[in-house]
Protein backbone atom coordinates (compact mmCIF):
# COMPACT_ATOMS: atom_id res chain seq x y z
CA UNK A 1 -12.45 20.93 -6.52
CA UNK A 2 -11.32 18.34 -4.08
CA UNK A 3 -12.95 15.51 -4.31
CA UNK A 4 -11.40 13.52 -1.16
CA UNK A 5 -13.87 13.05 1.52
CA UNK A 6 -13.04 15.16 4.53
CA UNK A 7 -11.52 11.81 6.40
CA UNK A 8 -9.10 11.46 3.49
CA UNK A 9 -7.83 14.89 3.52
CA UNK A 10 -4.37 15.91 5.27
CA UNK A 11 -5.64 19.12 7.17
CA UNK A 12 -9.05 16.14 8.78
CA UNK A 13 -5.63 14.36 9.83
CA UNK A 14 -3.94 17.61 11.52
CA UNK A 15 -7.34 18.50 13.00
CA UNK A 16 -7.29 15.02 14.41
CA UNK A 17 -3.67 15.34 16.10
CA UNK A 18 -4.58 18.40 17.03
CA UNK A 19 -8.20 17.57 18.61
CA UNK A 20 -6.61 14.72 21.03
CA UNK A 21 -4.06 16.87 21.78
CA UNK A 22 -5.78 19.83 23.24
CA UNK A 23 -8.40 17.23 24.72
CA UNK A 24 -5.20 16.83 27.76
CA UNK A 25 -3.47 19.28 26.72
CA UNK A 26 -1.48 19.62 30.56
CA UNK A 27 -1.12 15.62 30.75
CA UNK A 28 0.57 15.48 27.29
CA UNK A 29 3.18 18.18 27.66
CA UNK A 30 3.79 16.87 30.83
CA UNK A 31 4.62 13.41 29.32
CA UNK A 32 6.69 14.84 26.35
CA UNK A 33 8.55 17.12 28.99
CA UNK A 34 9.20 13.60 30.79
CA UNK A 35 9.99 10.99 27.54
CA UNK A 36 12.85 10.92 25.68
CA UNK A 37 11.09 12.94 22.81
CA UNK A 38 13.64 16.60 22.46
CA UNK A 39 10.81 18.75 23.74
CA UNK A 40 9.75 21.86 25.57
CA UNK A 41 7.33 24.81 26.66
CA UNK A 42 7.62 28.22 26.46
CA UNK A 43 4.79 29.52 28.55
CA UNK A 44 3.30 32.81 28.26
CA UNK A 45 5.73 35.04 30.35
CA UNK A 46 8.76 33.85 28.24
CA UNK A 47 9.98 31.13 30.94
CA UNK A 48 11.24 28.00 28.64
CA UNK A 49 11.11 24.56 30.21
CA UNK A 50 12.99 21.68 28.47
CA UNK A 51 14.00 18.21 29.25
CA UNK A 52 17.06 17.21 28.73
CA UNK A 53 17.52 15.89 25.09
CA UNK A 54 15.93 19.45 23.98
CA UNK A 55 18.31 21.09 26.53
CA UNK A 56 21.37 19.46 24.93
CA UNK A 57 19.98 20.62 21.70
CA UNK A 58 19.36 24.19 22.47
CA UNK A 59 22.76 24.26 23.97
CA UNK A 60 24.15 23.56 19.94
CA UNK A 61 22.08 26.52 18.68
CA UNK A 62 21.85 28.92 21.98
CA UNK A 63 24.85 31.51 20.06
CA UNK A 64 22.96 30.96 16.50
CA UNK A 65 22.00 34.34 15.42
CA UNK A 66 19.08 32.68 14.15
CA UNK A 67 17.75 32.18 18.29
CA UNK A 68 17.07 35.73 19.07
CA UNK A 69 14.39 35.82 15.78
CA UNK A 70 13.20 32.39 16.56
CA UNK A 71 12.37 33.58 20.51
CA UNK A 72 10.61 36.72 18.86
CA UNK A 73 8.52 34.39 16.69
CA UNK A 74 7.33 32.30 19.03
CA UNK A 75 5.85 34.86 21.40
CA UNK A 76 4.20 36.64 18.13
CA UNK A 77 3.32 33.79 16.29
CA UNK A 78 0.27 32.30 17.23
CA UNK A 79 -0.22 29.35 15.03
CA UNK A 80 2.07 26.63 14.46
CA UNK A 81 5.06 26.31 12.47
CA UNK A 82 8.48 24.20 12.01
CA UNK A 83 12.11 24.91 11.00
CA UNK A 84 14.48 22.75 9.78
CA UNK A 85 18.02 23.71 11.73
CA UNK A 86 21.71 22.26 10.65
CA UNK A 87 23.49 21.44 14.29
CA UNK A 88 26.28 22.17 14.28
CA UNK A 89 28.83 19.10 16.14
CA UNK A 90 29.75 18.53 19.49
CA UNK A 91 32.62 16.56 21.20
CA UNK A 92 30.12 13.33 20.98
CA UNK A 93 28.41 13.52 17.50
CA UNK A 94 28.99 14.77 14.11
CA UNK A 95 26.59 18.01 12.69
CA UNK A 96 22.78 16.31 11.91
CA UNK A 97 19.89 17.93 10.18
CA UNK A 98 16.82 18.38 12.48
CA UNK A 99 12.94 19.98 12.19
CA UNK A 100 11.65 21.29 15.15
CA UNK A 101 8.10 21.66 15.75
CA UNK A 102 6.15 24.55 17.11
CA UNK A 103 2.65 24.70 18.52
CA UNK A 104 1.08 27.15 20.61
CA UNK A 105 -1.66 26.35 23.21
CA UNK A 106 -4.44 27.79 24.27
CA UNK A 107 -6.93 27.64 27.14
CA UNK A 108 -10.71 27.30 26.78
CA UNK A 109 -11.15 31.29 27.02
CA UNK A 110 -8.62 31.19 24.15
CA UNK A 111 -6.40 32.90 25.47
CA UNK A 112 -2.98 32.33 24.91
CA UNK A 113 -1.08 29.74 27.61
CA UNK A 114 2.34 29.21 25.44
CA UNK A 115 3.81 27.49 23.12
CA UNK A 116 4.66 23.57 22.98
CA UNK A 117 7.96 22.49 20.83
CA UNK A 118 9.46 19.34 20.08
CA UNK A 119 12.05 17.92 18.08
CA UNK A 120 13.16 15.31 15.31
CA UNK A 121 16.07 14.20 13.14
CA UNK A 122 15.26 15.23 9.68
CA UNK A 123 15.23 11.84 7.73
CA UNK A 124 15.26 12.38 3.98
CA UNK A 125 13.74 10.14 1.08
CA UNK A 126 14.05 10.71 -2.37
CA UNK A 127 10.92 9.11 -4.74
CA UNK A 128 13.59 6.67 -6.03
CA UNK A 129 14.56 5.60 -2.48
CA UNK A 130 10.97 4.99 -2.06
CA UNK A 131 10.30 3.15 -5.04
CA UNK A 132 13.61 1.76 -4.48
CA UNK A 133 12.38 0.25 -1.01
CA UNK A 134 14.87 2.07 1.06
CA UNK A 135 14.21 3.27 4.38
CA UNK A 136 14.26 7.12 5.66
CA UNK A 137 17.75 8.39 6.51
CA UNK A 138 19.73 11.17 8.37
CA UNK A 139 21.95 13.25 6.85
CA UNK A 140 25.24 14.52 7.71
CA UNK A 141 27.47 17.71 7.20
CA UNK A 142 30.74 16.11 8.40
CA UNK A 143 32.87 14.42 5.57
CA UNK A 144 33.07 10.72 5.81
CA UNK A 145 36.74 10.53 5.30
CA UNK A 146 39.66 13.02 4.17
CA UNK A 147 40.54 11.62 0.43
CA UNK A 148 38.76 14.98 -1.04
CA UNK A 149 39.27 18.60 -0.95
CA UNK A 150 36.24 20.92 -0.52
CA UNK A 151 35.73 21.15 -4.29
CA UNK A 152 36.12 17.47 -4.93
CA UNK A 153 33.11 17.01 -1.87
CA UNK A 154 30.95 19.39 -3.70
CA UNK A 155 31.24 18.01 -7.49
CA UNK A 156 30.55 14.56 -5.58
CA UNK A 157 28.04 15.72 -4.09
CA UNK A 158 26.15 16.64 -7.53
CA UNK A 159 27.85 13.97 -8.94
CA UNK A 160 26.03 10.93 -6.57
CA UNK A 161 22.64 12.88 -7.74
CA UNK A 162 23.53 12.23 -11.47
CA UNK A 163 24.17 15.80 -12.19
CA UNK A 164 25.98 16.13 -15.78
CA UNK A 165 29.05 17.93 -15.92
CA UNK A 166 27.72 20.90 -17.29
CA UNK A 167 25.07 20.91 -14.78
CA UNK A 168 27.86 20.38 -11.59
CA UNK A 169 29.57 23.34 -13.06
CA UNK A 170 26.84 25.77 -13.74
CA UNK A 171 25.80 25.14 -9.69
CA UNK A 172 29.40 25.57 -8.67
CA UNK A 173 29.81 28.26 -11.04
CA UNK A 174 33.72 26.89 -12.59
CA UNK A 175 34.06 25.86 -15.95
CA UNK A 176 32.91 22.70 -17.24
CA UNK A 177 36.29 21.39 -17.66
CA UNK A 178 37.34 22.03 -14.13
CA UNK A 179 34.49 20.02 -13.38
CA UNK A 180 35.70 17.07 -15.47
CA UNK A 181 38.83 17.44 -13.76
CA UNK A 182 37.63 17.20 -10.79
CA UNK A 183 35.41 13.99 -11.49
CA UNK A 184 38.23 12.27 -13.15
CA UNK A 185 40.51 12.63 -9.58
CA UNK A 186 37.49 11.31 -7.87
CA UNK A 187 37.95 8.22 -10.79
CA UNK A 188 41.49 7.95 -9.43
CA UNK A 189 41.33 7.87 -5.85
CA UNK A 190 38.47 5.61 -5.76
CA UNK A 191 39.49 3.25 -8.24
CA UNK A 192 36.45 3.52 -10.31
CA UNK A 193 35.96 3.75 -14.17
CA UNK A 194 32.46 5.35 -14.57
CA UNK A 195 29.59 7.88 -13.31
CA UNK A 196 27.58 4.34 -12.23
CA UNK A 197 31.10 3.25 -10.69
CA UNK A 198 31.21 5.96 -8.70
CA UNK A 199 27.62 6.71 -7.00
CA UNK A 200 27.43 2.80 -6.48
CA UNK A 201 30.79 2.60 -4.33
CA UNK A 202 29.64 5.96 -2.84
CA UNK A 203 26.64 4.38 -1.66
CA UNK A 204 28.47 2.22 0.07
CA UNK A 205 30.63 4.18 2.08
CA UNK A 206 27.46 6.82 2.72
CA UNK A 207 28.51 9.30 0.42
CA UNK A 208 24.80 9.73 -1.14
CA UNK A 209 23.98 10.96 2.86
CA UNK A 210 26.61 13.23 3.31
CA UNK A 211 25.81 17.51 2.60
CA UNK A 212 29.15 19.60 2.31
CA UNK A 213 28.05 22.23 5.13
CA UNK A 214 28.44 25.57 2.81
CA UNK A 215 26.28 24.43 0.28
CA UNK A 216 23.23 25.06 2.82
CA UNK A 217 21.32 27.71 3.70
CA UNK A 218 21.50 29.46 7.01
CA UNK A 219 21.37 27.48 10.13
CA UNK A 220 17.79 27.69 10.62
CA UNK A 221 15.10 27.87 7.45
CA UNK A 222 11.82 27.71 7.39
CA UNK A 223 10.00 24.71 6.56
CA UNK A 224 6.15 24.52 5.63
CA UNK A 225 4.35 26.15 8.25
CA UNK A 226 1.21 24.73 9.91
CA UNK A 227 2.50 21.05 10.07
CA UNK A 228 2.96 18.96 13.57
């Protein structure tokens, strides 16, 4: 049983967000629609309106074979839900992480006006990070520099979230001494002598926020439904 008082829970909280919201619900979309805020409306004839930050990121995702299912969901789906999306670059910025937010509206006869979506970089903490006292980040899928090859990326990778060797290779599926290889030419072109060397100079060249782009999933995935 529970025992958190319902203004201590997390869905009192989402009721809460969601209670102020639908109290204007026309004057809010309207200011989202007008802010800075990546946002948009899909009403309830299929016509999408966006402002412009959400229009430059629908642009990055518009030939995603992912879009056609996420249009289909939305005009199904009548509760809300969120996806986190890799986006791919553009001529001005390198490929970010981001969670867009779904939530459909609803008139006082309940029936069923469209849906509201807006948009956020994904910013990532890890419980040491936190205890740590560093702040959220954003990720990135392009490669901060061209020392590496792919592999070398991808045991660093593990390697800057103290994976063992045996570990790295199981994930990678090569043979534990391919992996030692490969950590020992990350030794030499860094200049580094050690495991704790190496994550602590990664750090500081923003290894530790850097995802090699075919280690994730699909463009779009599902995150945990039900939370804007």
């Amino acid at each position: 049983m529970d025992n958190r008082t319902k203004y201590e829970h997390p869905d009192f909280f989402l009721f809460l967000n969601l209670y102020f919201f639908f109290r204007d619900c026309e004057t809010r979309v309207k200011f989202f629609l007008s802010s800075g805020v990546p946002s948009g409306l899909v009403d309830n004839e299929g016509k999408v309106d966006t402002n412009v930050k959400m229009t430059d990121l629908l642009y990055l995702l518009i030939h995603l074979p992912e879009m056609g299912t996420l249009i289909e969901r939305i005009h199904s789906e009548k509760s809300p839900f969120s996806l986190i999306c890799n986006l791919p670059a553009d001529f001005r910025e390198s490929p970010t992480v981001w969670q867009f937010h779904f939530l459909p509206l609803f008139d006082n006869e309940k029936s069923y006006m469209g849906t509201f979506f807006h948009a956020h970089e994904f910013l990532f903490l890890s419980p040491l990070d936190y205890v740590d006292g560093i702040q959220p980040y954003a990720v990135t899928t392009e490669k901060p520099n061209k020392l590496f090859t792919d592999k070398e990326w991808k045991v660093l990778f593990f390697t800057m979230h103290r994976f063992s060797s045996k570990e790295i290779a199981r994930r990678l599926n090569i043979a534990t001494s391919t992996t030692e290889h490969h950590i020992k030419s990350l030794y030499e072109k860094l200049n580094v002598h050690s495991a704790f060397e190496l994550r602590t100079f990664g750090k500081s060249q923003g290894f530790d926020r850097y995802i090699p782009v075919n280690m994730l999933p699909r463009s779009c995935v599902n995150s945990v439904g039900g939370a804007v």
